[in-house]
Protein backbone atom coordinates (compact mmCIF):
# COMPACT_ATOMS: atom_id res chain seq x y z
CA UNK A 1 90.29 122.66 105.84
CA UNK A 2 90.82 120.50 108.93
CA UNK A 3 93.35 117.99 107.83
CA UNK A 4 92.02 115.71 105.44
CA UNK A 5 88.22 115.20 106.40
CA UNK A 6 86.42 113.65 103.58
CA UNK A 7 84.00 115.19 101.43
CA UNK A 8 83.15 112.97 99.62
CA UNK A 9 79.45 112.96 98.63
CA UNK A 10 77.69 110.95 101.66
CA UNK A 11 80.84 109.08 102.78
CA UNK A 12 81.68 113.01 103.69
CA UNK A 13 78.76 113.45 106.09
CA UNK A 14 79.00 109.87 107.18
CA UNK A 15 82.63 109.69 108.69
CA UNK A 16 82.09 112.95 110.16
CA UNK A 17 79.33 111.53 112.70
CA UNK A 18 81.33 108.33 113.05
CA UNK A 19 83.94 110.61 113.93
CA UNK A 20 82.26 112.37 117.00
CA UNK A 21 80.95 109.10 118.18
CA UNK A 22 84.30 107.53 118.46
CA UNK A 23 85.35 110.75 119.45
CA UNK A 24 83.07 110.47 122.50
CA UNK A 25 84.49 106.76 122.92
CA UNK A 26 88.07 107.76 123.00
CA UNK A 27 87.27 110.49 125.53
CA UNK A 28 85.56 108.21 127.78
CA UNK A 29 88.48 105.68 127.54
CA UNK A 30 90.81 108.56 128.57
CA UNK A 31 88.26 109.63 132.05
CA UNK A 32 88.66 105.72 132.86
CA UNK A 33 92.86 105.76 132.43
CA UNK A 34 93.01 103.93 129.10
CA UNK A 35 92.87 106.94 126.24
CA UNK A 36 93.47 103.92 123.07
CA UNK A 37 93.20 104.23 119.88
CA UNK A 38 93.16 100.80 119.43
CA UNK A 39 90.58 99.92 122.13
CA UNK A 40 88.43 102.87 120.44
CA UNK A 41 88.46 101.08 116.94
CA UNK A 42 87.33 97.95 118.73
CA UNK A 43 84.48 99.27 120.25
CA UNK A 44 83.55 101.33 117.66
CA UNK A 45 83.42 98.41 114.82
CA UNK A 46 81.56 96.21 117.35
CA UNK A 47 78.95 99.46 117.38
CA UNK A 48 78.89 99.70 113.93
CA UNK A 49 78.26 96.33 112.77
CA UNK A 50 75.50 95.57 115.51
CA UNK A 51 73.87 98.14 114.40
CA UNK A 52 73.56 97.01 110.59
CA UNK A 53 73.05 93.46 112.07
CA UNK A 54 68.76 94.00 111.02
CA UNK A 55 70.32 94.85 107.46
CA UNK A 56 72.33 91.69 107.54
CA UNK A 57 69.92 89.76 107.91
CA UNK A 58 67.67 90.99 105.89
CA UNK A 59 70.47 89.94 103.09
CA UNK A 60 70.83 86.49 104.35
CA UNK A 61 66.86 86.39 104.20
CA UNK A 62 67.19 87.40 100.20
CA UNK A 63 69.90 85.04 99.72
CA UNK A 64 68.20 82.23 100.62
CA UNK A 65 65.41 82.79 98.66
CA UNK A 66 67.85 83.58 95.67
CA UNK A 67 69.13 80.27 96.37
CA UNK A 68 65.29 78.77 96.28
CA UNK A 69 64.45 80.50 92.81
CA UNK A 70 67.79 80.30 91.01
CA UNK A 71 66.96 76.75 89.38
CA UNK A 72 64.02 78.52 87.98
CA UNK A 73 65.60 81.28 86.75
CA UNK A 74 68.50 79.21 85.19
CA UNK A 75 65.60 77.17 83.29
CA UNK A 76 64.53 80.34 81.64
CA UNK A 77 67.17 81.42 81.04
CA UNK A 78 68.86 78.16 79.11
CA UNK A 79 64.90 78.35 77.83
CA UNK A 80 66.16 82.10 75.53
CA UNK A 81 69.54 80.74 75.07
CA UNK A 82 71.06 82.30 72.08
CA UNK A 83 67.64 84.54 71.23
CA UNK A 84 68.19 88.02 71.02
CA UNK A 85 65.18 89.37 69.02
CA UNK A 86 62.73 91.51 71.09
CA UNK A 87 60.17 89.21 71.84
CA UNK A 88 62.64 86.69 73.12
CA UNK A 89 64.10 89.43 75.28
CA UNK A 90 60.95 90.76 76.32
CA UNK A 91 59.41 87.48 76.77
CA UNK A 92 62.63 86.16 79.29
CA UNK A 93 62.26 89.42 81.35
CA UNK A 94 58.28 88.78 82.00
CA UNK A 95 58.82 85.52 82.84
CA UNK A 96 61.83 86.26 85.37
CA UNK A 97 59.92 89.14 86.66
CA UNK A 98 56.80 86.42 87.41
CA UNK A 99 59.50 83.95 89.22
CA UNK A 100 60.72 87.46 91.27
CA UNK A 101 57.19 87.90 92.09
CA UNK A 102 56.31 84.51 92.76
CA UNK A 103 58.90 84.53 95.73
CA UNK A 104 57.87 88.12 96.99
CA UNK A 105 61.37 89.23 96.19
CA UNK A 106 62.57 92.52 94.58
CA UNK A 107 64.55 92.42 91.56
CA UNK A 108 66.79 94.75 92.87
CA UNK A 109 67.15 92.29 95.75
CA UNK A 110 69.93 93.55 98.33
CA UNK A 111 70.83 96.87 96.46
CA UNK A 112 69.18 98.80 99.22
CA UNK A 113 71.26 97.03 102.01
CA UNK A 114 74.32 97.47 100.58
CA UNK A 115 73.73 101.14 99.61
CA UNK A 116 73.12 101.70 103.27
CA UNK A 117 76.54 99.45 104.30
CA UNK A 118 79.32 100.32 101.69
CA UNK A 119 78.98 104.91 102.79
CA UNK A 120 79.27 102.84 106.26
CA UNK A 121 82.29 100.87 105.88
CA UNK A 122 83.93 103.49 103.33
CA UNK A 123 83.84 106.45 106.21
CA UNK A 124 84.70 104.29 108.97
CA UNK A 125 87.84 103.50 106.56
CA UNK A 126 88.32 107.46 106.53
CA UNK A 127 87.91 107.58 109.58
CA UNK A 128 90.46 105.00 111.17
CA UNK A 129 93.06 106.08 108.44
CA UNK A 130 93.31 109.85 109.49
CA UNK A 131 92.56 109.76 113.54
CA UNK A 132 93.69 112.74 114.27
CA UNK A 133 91.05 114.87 112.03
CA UNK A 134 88.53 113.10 113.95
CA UNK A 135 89.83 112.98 117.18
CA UNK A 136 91.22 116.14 118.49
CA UNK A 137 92.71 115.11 121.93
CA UNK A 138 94.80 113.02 119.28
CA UNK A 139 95.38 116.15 117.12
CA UNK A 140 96.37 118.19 119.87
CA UNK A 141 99.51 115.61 120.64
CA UNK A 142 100.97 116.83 117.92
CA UNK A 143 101.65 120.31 119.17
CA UNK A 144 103.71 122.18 120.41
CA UNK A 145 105.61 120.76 118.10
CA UNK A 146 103.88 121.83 115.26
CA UNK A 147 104.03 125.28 116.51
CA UNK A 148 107.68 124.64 116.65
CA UNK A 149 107.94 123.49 113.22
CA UNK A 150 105.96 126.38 111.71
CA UNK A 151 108.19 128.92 114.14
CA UNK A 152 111.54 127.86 112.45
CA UNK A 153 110.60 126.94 109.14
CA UNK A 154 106.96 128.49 108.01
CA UNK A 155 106.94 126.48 104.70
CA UNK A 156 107.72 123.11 106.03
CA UNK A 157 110.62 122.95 103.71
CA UNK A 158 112.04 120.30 106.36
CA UNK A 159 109.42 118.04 105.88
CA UNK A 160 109.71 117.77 102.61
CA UNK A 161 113.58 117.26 102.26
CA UNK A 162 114.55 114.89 99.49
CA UNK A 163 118.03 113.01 99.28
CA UNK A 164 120.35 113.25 96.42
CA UNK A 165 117.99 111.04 93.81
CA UNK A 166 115.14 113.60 94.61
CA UNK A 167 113.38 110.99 97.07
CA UNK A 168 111.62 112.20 99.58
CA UNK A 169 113.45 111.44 102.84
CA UNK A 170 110.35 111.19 104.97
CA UNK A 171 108.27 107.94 104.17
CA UNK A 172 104.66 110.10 104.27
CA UNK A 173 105.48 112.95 102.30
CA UNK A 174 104.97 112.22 98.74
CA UNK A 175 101.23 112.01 99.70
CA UNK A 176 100.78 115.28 101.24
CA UNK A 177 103.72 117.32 99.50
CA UNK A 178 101.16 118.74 96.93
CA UNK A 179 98.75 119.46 99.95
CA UNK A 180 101.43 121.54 101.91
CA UNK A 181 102.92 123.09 98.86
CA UNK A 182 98.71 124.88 98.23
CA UNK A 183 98.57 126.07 101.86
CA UNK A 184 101.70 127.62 102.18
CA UNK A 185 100.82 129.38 98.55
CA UNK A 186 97.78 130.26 100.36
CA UNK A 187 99.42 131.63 103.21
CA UNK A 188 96.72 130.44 106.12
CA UNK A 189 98.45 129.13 108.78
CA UNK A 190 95.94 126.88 110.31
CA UNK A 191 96.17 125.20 107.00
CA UNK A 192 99.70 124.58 106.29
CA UNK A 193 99.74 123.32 110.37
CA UNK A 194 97.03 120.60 109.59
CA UNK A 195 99.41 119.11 106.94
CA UNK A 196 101.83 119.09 109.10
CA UNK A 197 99.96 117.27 111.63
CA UNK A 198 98.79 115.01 107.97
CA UNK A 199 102.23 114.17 107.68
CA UNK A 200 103.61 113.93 110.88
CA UNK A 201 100.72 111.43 111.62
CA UNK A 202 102.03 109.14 108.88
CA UNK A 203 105.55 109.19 110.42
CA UNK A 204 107.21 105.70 111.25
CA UNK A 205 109.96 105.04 114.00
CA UNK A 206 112.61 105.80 111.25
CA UNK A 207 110.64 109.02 110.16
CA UNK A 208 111.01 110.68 113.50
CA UNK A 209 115.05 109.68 114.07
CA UNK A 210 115.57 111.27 110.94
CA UNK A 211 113.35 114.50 111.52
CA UNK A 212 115.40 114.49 115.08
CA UNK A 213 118.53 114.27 113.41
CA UNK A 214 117.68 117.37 111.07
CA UNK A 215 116.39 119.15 113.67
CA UNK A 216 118.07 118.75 116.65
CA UNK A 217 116.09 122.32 118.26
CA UNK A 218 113.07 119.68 117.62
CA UNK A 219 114.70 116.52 119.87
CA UNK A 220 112.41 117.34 123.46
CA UNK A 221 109.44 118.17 121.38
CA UNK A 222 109.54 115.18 119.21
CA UNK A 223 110.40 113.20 122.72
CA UNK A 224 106.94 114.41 123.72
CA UNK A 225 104.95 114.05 120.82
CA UNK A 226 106.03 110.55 120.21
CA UNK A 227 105.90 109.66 124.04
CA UNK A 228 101.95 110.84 123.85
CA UNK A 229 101.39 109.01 120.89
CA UNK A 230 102.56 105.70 121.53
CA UNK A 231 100.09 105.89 124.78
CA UNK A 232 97.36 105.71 122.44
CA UNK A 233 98.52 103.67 119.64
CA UNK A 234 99.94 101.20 121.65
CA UNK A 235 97.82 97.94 121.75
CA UNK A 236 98.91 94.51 122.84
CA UNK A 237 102.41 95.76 122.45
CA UNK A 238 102.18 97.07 118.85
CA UNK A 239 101.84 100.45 117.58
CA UNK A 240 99.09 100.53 115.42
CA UNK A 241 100.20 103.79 113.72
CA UNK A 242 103.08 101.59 112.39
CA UNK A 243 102.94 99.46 109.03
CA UNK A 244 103.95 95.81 109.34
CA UNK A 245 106.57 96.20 106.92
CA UNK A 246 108.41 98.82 108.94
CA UNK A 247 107.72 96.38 111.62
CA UNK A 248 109.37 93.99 109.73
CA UNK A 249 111.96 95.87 108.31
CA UNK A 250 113.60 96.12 111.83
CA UNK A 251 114.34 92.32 111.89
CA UNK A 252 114.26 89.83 114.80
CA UNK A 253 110.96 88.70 116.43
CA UNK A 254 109.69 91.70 115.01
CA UNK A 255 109.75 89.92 111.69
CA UNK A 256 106.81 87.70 113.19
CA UNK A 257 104.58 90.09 114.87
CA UNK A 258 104.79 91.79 111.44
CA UNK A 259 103.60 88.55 109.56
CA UNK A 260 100.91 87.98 111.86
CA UNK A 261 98.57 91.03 110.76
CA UNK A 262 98.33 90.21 107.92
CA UNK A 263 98.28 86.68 108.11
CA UNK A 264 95.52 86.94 110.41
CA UNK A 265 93.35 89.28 108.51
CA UNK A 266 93.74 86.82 105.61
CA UNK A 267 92.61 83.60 107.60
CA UNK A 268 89.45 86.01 109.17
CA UNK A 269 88.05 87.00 105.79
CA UNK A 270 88.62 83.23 104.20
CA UNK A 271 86.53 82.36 107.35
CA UNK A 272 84.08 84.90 107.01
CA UNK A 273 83.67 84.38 103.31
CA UNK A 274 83.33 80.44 103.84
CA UNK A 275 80.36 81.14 106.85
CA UNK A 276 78.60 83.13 104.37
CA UNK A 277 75.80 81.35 102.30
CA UNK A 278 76.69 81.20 98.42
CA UNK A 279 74.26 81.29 95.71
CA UNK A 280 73.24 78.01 93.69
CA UNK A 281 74.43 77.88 90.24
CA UNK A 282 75.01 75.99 86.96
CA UNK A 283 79.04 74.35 86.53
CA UNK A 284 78.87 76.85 83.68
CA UNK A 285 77.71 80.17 85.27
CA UNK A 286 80.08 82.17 84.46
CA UNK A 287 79.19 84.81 87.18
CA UNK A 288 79.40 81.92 90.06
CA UNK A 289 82.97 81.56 88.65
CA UNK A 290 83.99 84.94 89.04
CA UNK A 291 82.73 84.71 92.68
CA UNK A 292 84.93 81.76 93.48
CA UNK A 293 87.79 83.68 92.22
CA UNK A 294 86.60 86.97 94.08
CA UNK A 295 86.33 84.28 97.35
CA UNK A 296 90.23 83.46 97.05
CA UNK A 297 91.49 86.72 96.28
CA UNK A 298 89.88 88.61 99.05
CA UNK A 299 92.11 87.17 101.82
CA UNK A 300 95.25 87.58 99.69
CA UNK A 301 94.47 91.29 98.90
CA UNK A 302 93.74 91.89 102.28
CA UNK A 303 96.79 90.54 103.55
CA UNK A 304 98.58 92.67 100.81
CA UNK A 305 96.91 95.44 102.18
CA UNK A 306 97.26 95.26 105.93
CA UNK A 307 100.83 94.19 105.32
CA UNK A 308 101.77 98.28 103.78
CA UNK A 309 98.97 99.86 105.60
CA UNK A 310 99.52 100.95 109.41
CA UNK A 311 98.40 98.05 111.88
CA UNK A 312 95.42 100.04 113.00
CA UNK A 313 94.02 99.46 109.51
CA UNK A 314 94.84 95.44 110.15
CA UNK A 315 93.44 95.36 113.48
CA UNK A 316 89.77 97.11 111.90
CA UNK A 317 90.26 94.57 109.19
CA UNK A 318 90.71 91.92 111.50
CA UNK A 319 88.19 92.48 114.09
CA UNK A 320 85.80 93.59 110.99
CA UNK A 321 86.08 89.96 109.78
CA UNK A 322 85.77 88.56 113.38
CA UNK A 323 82.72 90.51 114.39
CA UNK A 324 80.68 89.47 110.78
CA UNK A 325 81.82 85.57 111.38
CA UNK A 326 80.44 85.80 115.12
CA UNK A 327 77.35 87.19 113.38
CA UNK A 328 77.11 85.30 110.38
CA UNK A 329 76.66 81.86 112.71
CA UNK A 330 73.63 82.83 114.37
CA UNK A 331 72.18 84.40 111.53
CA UNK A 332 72.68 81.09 109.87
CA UNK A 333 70.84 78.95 113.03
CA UNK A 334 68.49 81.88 112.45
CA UNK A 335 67.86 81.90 108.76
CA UNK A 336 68.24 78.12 109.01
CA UNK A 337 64.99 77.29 111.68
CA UNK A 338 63.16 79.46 108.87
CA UNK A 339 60.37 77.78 107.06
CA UNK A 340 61.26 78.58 103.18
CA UNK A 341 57.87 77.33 101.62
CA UNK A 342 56.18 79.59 104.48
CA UNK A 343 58.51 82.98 103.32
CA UNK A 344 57.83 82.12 99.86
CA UNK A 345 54.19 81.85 100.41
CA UNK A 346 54.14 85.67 102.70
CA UNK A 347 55.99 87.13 100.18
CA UNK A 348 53.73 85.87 97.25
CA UNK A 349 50.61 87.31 98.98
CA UNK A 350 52.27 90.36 99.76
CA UNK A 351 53.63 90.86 96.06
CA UNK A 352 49.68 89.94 94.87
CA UNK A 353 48.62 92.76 97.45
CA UNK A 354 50.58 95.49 96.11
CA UNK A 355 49.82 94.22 92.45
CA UNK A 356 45.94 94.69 93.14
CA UNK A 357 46.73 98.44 94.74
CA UNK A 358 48.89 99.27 91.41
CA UNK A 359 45.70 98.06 89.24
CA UNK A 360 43.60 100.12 91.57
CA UNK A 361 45.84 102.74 91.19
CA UNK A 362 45.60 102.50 87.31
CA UNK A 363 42.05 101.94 87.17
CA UNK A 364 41.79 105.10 89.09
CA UNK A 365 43.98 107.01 86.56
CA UNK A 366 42.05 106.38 83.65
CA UNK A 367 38.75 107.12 85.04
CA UNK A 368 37.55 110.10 83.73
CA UNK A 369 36.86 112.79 86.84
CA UNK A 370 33.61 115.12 87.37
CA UNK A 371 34.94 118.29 86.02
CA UNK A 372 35.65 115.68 82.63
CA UNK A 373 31.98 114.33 82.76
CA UNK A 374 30.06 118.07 83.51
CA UNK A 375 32.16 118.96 80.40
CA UNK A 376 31.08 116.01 78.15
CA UNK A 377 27.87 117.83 77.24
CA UNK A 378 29.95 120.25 74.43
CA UNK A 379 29.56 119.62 71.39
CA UNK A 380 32.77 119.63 69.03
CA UNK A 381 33.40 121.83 66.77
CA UNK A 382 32.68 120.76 62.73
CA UNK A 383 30.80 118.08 63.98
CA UNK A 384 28.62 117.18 60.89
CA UNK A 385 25.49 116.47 62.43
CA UNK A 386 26.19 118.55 65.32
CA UNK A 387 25.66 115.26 67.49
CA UNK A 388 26.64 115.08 71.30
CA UNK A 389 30.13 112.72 70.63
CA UNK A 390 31.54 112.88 73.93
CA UNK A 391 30.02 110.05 76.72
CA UNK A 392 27.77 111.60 79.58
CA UNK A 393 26.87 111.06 82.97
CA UNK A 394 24.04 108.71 83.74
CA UNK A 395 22.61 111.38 85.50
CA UNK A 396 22.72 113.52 82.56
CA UNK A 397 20.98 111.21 80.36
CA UNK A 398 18.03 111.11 82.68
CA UNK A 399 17.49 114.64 83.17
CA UNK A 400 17.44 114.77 79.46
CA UNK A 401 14.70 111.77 78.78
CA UNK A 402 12.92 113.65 81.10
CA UNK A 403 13.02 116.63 79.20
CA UNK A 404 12.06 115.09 76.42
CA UNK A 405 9.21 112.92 77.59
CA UNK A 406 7.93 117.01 79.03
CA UNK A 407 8.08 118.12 75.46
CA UNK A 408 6.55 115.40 73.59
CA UNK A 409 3.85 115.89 75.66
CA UNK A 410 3.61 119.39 74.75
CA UNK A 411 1.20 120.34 71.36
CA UNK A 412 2.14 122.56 69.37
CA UNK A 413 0.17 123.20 65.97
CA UNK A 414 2.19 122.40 63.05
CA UNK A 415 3.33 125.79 61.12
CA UNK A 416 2.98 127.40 64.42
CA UNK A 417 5.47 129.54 65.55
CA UNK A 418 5.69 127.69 68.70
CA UNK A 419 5.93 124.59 66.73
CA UNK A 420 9.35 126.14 64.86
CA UNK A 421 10.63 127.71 68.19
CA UNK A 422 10.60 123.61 69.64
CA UNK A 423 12.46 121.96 66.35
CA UNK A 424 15.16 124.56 66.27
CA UNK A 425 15.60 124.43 70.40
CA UNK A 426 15.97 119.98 70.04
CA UNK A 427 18.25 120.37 66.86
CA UNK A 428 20.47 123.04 68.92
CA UNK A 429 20.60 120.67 72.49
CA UNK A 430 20.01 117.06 70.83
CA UNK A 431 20.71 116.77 67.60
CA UNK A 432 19.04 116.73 64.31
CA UNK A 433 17.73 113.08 65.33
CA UNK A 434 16.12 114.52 68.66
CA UNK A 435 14.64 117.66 66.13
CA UNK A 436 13.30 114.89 63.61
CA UNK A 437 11.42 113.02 66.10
């Protein structure tokens, strides 16, 4: 186990090479003089979302078109209203699927783009929330005082000290108290020091005058532990590693840097969901209403969110929101110089293209193939007549005409044996019509 990696299916595998590369960020920040945390999650979100900028557009590109068919779609739809027999159903899905083709798009539309962006976003979410598994220049700040920790108390019982109503007395705790309770069970001792480090990591101002307090053999290795981290958590004066509402919980003008987060990643995703193109729709649609109310309740949740989450999970919301606005304005000049009759009319001829190769495809399927053909010559068995039933090869009925035209031209006198030899010969290759003739 080191700390709490992910591993999840994909998002796993994902925010572990997001992980070296901002790992390789951070350490070139600290060879200029400016090892930040902060100015690592900048760079690295700028990184990320240039380089799913071609998948972007790509979903602007189906939007648009969306926008182009949905009249169409809405008249079919109003067209089935209230049928639900088979041939209605089957009958509104054709005709959809015709529209779909008619603009070249997939019916599946973005799904690929956005199961290439949400394993993305999810693991750089891992990623940002638990630094110091990623980053171990940041993991190593926390020692020696781990070490010390484990030296005097082995099963972290400190950590998880609870006050007189059986609260925890360390803000972090109740999220890792199961974690630490399996590795000291398990006795490894790499293990019970990365939850340490998990919890420690969590720790707000309060956090560590309380663990100093407790402690007091702790005081000049907590000194240096929280000296090294505030050098890299400290951006613009905040420490990201702190939550706005501890900020704010501290009173004075710390009240308004606290409100500001938040604010701020509200007013960046309103903005970014306003920039982005919306999908034309009946009054009535009941799935362009839920949008709407999706649209307002974004910014609110997010300013929920980055008001009890550390500031480090603001400032990727933030700059997140920022970076996709910046984006979303030339992809809208882009997407807007675009000739829509001329995409509609490429992505018709391309959708007609690939319908020919699937009837090709078919055709090619059903034909029957030589090994089929050399066998059609057997005869099946209980066949009455003991006729040839099964089709042959051109080829094969020539060689027999032939054959047949050699024989005719043979005498033989009637009675003869030779004469016998010849009927019982066609009746056993040709049939009894081929023996009668």
């Amino acid at each position: 186990m080191l700390l709490t990696k992910s591993t999840t299916f994909i998002i796993g595998p994902v925010a572990e090479l997001i992980g070296y590369i901002m790992n390789g960020i951070f350490y070139i920040l600290g060879k200029i003089g400016l090892p930040n945390i902060g100015l690592s999650i900048i760079i690295m979100t700028i990184l990320i979302y240039m380089a799913m900028l071609p998948l972007t557009i790509r979903q602007q590109k189906f939007s648009k078109l969306q926008r182009k068919m949905q009249p169409e779609i809405n008249r079919i739809q109003k067209k089935y209203k209230g049928r639900t027999d088979n041939d209605a159903v089957t009958a509104q899905q054709e005709e959809i699927r015709q529209v779909y083709d008619k603009y070249g798009v997939s019916t599946t539309g973005s799904c690929l783009q956005l199961l290439i962006q949400m394993p993305i976003l999810f693991a750089l979410y891992r990623v940002f929330y638990n630094i110091p598994a990623y980053l171990p220049l940041v993991k190593d700040a926390f020692f020696p005082l781990v070490d010390k920790i484990y030296e005097i108390d082995p099963s972290g019982s400190i950590l998880l000290s609870q006050d007189a109503d059986g609260k925890y007395l360390f803000s972090s705790v109740s999220s890792f108290a199961k974690q630490l309770t399996n590795a000291v069970e398990a006795g490894v001792d790499t293990n019970i020091k990365n939850s340490f480090i998990d919890i420690l990591n969590k720790f707000q101002r309060t956090d560590w005058a309380t663990l100093s307090e407790k402690a007091s053999s702790l005081s000049e290795n907590i000194t240096t532990t929280t000296a090294k981290l505030n050098q890299y958590n400290n951006f613009l004066g905040i420490n990201i590693a702190e939550s706005p509402s501890s900020m704010f919980a501290r009173g004075g003008f710390m009240i308004v840097i606290a409100l500001v987060i938040p604010l701020l990643a509200a007013f960046t995703q309103w903005l970014n969901v306003k920039l982005m193109p919306q999908a034309a729709s009946d009054a009535n649609d009941q799935a362009a209403s839920t949008m709407k109310t999706m649209n307002v309740m974004m910014p609110v949740m997010s300013a929920v969110f980055c008001f009890s989450l550390p500031s480090g999970m603001g400032l990727y919301w933030i700059l997140g929101a920022v970076v996709r606005s910046i984006q979303q304005v030339f992809i809208n000049k882009h997407i807007d110089k675009m000739d829509i009759d001329e995409m509609v009319e490429k992505n018709s001829e391309k959708a007609k293209a690939k319908a020919e190769k699937r009837k090709e495809k078919a055709k090619e399927k059903s034909a029957p193939s030589s090994s089929e053909i050399a066998g059609a010559t057997r005869r099946v068995a209980g066949n009455q007549n003991n006729r040839l039933i099964t089709r042959l090869s051109q080829a094969e009925e020539e060689r027999i005409e032939e054959m047949n035209r050699n024989r005719k031209q043979k005498k033989y006198k009637e009675d003869s044996m030779s004469y016998k030899a010849d009927l019982v010969r066609r009746f056993n290759e040709y049939g009894r019509d081929s023996a009668e003739q």
